[in-house]
Structure formats: structure tokens, C-alpha cells
N, C-alpha and C. Protein backbone atom coordinates (compact mmCIF):
# COMPACT_ATOMS: atom_id res chain seq x y z
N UNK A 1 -16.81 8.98 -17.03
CA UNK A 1 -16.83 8.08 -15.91
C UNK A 1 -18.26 7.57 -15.74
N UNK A 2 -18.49 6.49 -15.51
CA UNK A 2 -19.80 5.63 -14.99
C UNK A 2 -19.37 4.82 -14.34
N UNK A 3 -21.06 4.48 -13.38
CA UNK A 3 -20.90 3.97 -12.21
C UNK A 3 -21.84 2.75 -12.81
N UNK A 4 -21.86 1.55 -12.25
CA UNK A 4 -22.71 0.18 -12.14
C UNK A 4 -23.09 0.44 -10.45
N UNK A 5 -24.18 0.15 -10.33
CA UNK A 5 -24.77 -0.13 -9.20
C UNK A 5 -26.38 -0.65 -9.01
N UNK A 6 -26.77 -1.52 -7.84
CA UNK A 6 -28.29 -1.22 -7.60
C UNK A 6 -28.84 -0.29 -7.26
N UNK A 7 -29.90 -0.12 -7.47
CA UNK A 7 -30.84 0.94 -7.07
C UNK A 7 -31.11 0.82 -5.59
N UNK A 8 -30.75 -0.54 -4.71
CA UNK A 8 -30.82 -0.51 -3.13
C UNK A 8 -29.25 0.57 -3.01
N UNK A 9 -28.25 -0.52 -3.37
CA UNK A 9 -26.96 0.03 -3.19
C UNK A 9 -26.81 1.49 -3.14
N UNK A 10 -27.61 2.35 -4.35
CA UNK A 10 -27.17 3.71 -4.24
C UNK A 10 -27.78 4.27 -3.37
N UNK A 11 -29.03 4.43 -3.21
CA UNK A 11 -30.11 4.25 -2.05
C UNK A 11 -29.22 4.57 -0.67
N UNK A 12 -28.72 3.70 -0.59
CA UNK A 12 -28.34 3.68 0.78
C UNK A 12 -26.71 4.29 0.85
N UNK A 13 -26.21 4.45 0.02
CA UNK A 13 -24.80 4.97 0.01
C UNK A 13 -24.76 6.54 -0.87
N UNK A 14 -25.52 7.69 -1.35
CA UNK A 14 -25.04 7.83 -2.52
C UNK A 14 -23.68 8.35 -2.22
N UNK A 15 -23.24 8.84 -2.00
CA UNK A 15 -22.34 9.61 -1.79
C UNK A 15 -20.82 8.66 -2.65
N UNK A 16 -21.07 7.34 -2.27
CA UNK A 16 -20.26 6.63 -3.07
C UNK A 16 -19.85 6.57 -4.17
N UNK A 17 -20.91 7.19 -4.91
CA UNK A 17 -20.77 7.64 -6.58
C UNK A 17 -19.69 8.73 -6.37
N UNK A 18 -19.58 9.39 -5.66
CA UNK A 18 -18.87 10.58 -5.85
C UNK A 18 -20.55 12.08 -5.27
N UNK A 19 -19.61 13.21 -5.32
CA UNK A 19 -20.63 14.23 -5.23
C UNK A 19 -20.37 15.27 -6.38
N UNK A 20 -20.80 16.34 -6.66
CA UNK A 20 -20.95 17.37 -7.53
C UNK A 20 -20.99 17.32 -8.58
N UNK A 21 -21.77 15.95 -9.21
CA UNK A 21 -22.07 15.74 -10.28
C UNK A 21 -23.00 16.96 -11.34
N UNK A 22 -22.44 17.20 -12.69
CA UNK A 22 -23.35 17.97 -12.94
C UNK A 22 -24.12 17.43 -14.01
N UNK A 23 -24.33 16.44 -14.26
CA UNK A 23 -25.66 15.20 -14.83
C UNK A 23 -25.51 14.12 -14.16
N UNK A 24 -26.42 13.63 -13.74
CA UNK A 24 -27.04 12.12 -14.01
C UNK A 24 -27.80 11.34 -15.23
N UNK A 25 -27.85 10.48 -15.36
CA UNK A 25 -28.84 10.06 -16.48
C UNK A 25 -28.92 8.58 -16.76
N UNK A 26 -30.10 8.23 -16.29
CA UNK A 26 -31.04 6.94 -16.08
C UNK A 26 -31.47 6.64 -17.46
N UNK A 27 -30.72 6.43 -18.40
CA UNK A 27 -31.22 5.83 -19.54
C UNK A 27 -32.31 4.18 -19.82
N UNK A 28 -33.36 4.27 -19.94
CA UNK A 28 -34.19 3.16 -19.97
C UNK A 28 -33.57 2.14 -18.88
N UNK A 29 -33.61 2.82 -17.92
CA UNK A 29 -32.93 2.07 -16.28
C UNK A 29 -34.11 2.14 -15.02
N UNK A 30 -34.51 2.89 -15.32
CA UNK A 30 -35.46 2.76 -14.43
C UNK A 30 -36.97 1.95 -14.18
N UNK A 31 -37.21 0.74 -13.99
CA UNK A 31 -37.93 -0.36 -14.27
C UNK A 31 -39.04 -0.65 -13.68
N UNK A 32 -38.42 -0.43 -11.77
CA UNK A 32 -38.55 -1.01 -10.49
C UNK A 32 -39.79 -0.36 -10.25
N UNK A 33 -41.00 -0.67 -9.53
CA UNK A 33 -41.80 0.67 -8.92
C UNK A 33 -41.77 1.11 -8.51
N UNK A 34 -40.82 0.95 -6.95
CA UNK A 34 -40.21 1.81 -6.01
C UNK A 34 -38.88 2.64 -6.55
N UNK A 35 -38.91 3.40 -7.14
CA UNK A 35 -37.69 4.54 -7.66
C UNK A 35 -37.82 5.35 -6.71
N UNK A 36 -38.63 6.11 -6.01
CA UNK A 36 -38.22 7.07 -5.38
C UNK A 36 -36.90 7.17 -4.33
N UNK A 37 -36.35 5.93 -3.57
CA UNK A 37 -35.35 6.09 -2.81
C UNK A 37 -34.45 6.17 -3.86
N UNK A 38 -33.90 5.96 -5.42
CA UNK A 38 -32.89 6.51 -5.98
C UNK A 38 -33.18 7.24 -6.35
N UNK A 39 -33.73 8.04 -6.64
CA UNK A 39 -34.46 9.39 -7.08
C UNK A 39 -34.11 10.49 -5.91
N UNK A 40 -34.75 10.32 -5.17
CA UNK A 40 -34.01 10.94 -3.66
C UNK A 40 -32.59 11.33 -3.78
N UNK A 41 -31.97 9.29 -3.61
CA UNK A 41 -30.43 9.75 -3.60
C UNK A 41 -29.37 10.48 -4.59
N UNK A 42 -30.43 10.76 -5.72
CA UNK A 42 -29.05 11.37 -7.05
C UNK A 42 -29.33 13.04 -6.61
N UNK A 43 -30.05 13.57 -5.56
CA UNK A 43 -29.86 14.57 -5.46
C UNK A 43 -28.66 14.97 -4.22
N UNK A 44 -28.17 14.35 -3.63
CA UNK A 44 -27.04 14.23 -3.56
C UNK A 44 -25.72 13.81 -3.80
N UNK A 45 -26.01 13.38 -4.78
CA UNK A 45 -24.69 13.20 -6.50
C UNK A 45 -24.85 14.58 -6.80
N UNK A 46 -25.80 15.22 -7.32
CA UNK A 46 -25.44 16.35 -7.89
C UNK A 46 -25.34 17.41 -7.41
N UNK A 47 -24.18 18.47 -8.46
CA UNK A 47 -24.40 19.61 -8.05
C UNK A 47 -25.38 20.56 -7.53
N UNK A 48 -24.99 21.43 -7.16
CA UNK A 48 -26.25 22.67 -6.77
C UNK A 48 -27.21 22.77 -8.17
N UNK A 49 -26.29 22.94 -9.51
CA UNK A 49 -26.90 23.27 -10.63
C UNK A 49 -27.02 21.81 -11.89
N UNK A 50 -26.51 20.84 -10.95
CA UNK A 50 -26.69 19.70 -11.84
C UNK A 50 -27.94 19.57 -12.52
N UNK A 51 -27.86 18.22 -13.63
CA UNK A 51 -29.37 18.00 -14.11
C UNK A 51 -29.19 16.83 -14.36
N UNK A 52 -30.48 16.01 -14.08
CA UNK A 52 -31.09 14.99 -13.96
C UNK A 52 -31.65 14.64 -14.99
N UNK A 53 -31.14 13.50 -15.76
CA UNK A 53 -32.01 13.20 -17.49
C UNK A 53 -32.57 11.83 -16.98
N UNK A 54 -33.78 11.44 -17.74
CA UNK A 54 -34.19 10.62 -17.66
C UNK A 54 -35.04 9.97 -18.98
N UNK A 55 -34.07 8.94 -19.68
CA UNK A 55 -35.22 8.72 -20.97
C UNK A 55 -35.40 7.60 -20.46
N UNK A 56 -36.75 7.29 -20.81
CA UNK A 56 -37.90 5.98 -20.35
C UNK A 56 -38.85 5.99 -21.83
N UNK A 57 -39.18 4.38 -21.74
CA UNK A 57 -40.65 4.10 -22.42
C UNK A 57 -41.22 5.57 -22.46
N UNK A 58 -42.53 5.87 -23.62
CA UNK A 58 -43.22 6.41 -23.57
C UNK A 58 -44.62 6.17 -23.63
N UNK A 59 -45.50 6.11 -22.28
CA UNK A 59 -46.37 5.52 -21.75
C UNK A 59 -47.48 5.37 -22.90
N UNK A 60 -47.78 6.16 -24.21
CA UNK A 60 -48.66 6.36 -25.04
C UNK A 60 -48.08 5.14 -25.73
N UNK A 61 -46.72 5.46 -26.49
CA UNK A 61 -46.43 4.18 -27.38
C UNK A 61 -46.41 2.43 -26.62
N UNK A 62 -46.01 2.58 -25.51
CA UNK A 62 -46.42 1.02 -24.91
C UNK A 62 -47.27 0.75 -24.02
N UNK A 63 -48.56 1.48 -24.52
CA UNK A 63 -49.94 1.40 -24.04
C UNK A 63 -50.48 -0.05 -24.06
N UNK A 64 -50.50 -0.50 -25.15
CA UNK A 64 -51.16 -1.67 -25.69
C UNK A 64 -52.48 -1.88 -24.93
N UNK A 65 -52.78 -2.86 -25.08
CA UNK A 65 -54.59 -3.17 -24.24
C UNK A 65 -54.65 -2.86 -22.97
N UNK A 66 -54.39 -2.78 -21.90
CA UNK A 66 -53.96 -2.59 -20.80
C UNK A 66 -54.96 -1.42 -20.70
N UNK A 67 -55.26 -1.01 -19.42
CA UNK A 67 -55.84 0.26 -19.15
C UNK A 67 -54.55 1.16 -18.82
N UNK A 68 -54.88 2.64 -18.66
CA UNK A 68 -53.75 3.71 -18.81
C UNK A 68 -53.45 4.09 -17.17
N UNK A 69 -52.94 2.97 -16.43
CA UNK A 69 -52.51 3.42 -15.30
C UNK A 69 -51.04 2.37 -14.38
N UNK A 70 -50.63 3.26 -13.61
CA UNK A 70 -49.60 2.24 -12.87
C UNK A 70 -49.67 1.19 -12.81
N UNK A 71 -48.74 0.03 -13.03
CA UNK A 71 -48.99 -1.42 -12.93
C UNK A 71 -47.70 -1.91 -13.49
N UNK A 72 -47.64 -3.47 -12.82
CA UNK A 72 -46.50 -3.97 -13.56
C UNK A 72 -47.23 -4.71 -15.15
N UNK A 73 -46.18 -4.69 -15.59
CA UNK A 73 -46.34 -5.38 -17.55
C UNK A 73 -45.24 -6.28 -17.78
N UNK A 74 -45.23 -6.82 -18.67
CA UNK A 74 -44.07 -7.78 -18.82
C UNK A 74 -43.61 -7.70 -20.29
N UNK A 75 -42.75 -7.23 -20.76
CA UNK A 75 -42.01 -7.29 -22.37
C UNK A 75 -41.49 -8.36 -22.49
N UNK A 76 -41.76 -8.89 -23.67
CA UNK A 76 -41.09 -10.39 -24.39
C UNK A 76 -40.30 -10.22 -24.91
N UNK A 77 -40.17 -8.66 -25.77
CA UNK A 77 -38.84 -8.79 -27.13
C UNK A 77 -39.61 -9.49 -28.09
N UNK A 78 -41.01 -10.10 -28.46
CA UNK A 78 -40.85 -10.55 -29.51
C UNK A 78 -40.46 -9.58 -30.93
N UNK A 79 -40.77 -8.56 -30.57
CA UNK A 79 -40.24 -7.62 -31.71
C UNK A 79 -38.58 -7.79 -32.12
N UNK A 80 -37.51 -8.45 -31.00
CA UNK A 80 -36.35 -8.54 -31.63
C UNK A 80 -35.83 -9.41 -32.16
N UNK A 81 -37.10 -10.43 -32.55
CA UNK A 81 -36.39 -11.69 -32.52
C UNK A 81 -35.97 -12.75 -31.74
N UNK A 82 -35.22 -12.90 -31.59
CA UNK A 82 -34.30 -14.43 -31.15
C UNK A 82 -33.30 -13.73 -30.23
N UNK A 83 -32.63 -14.17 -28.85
CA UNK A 83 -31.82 -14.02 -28.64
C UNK A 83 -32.45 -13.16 -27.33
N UNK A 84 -33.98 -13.18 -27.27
CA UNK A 84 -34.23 -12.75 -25.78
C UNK A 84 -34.99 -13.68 -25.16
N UNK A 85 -34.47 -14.53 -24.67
CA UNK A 85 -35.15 -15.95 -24.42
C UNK A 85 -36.26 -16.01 -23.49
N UNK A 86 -35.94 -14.50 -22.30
CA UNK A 86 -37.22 -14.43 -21.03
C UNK A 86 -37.81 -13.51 -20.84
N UNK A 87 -38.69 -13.84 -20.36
CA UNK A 87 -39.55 -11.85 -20.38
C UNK A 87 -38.99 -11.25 -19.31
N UNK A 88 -39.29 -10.27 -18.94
CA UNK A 88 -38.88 -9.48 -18.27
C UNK A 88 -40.01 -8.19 -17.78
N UNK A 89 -40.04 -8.40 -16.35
CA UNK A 89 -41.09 -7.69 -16.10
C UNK A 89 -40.62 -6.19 -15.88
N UNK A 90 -41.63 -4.79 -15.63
CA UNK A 90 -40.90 -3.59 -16.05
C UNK A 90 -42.55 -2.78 -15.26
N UNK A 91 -42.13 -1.95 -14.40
CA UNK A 91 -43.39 -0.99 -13.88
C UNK A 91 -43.85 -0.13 -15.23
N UNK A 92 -44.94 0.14 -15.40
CA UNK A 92 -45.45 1.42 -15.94
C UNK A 92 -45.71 2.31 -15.44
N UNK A 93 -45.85 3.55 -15.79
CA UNK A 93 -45.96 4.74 -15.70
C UNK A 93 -46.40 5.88 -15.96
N UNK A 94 -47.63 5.89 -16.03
CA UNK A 94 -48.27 7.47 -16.38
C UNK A 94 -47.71 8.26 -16.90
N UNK A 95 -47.75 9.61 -17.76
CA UNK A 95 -47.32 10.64 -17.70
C UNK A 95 -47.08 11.46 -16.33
N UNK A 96 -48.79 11.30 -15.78
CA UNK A 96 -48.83 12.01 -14.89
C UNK A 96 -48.28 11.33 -13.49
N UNK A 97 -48.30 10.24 -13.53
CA UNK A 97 -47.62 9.53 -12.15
C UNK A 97 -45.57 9.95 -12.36
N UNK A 98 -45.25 9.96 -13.27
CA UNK A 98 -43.71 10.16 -13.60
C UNK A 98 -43.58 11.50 -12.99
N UNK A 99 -44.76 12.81 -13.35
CA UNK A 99 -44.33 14.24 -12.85
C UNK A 99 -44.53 14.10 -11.46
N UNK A 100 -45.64 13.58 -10.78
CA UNK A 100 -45.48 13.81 -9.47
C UNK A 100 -45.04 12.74 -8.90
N UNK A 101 -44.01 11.63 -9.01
CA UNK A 101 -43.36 10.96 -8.56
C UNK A 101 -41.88 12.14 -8.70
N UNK A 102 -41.32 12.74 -9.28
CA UNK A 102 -40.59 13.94 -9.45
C UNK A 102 -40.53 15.04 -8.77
N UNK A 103 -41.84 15.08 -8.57
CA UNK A 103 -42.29 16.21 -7.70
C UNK A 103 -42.41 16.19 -6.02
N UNK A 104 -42.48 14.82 -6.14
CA UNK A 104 -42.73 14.43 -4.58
C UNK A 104 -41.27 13.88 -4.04
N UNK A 105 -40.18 13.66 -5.12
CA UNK A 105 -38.98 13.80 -4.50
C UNK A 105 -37.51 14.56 -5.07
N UNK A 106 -38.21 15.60 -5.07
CA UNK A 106 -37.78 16.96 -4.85
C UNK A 106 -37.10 17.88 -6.02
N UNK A 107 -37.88 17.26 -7.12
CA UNK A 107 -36.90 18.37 -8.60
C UNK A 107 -38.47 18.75 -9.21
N UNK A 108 -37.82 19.83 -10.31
CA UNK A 108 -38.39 20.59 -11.04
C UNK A 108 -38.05 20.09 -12.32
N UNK A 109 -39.24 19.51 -13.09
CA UNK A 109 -39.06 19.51 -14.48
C UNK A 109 -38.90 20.56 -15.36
N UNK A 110 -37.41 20.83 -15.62
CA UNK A 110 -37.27 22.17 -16.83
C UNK A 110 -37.81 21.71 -17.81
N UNK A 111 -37.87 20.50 -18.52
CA UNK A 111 -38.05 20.03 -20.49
C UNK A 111 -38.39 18.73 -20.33
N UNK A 112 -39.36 18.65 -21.35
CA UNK A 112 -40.20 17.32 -21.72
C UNK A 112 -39.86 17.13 -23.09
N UNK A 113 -39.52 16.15 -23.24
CA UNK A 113 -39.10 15.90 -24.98
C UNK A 113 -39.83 14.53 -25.16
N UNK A 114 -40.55 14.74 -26.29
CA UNK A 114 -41.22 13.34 -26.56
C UNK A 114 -40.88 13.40 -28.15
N UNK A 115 -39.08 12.15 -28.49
CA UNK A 115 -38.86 12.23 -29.58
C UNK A 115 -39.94 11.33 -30.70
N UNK A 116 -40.63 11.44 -31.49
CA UNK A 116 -41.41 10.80 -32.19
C UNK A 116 -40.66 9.84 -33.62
N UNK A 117 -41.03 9.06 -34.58
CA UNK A 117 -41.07 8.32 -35.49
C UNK A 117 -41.08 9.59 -36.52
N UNK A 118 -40.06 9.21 -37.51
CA UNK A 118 -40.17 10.08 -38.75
C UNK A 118 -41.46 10.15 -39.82
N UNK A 119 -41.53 8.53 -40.05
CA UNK A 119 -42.62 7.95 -40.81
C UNK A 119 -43.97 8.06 -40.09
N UNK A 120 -44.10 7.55 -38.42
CA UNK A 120 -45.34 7.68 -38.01
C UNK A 120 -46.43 8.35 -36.86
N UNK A 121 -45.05 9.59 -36.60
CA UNK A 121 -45.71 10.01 -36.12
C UNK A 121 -45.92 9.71 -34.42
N UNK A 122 -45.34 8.72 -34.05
CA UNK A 122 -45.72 7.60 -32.90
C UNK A 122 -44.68 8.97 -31.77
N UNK A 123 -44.98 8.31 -30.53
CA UNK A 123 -43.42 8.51 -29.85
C UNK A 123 -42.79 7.80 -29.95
N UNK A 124 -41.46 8.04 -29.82
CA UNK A 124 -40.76 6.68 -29.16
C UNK A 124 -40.00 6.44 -28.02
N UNK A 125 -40.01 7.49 -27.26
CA UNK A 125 -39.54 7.44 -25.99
C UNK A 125 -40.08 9.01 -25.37
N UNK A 126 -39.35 8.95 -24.00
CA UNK A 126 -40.00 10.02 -23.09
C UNK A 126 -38.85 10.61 -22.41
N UNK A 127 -38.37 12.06 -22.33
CA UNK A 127 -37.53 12.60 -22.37
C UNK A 127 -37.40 13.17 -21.17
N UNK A 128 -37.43 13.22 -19.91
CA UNK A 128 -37.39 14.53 -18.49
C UNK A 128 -35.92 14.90 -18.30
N UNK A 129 -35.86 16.09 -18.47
CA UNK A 129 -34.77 17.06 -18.10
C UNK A 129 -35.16 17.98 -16.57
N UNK A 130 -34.50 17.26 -15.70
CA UNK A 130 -34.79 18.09 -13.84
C UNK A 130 -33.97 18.48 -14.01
N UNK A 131 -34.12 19.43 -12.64
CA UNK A 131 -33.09 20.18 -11.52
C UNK A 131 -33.83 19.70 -10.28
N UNK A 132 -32.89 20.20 -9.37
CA UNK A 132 -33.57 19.53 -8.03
C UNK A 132 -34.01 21.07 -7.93
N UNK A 133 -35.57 20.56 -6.95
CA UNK A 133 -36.41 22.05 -6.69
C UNK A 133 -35.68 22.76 -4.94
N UNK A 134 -36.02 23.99 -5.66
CA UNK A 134 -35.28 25.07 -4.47
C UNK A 134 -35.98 24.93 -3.34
């Protein structure tokens, strides 16, 4: 089962999703800078023992020139070719701004997975496995 929704929408309803979820998971969904009010609300989606996944960018691999801190950026896709006609703007994120944005609304990071490139070594994404903190 999956849900479509905004990030105001759940925000303000969660309960609508349903309750006693025992995952969530924000796959390269989370964009906005203000996350914390859905962040908040999936802890009442889930169970007591649910868990919270979250794969995102990994702030090292889409560093580029930029200095290494919060800010909005904008992706083109020119890497895919054709067929992404507009940019699209997208918050960044620290390592360390992601844990205590986590921390400040209300889970415990069990696991950090940073899957890497076979050939180079790179990351390529950023892995958080929560629970909500006791």
C-alpha cells in the first residue's frame, strides 16, 4: 500500500495515512527545507517499533563548487539527457544538519549506509535507518 500526498497535507492530517505503520520511507522525496513538520508527522504513522528510512542525495557526491553548507541548489538533469526540460530546485543538506534535524524531531538514528560506486569509489546516495527516540 502507498500513499501520494503533500508534505503540507500530511503535516496537518497524519493520521490519514493510516496508523501503526511499521516503515515509512521517503525515497529521494524529501527536497523542501522545511521537512521537519513531516518528519514530526510520520511519527505518528508509525508503530511503537516502526522504522523510518530515508534515502537522499549524498551531500559529498553533490557537493560540486558550492561551499559545504545548507542552501537551496538547483539540478538540471543535464546528466540525463533530453527529456528534462526544467530545473528544479532541491534544499541541501549537511551530513551533520540531516542528524540533528532528526534529532530535533524526535528519532534515533540506528544505521547510516552510504552505498558507494563499484568502479569509483564515490557515494551515491545516503542511507538513514530511525526509530522514533524514547
Amino acid at each position: 500500500m502507498f500513499y501520494v500526498n503533500s508534505y503540507a497535507g500530511i503535516a496537518a492530517d497524519p493520521k490519514s495515512l493510516g496508523t501503526g505503520f511499521d516503515a515509512v520511507i521517503f525515497n529521494f522525496a524529501l527536497l523542501e527545507e522545511d521537512i521537519g513538520p513531516v518528519l514530526q508527522a510520520m511519527k505518528h504513522v508509525l508503530s511503537p517499533s516502526g522504522t523510518l528510512f530515508i534515502q537522499t542525495v549524498h551531500p559529498w557526491a553533490v557537493r560540486g563548487e558550492a561551499p559545504y553548507r545548507d542552501a537551496w541548489r538547483t539540478e538540471t538533469f543535464d546528466g540525463f539527457g533530453s527529456g528534462f526540460p526544467e530545473p528544479m530546485p532541491w534544499y541541501y543538506r549537511t551530513l551533520g544538519s540531516w542528524a540533528s534535524l532528526l534529532s530535533q524531531k524526535g528519532y534515533q538514528v540506528k544505521d547510516l549506509r552510504e552505498p558507494v560506486h563499484p568502479d569509483t569509489g564515490e557515494p551515491l546516495s545516503l542511507l538513514f535507518v530511525c526509530v522514533p527516540a524514547i
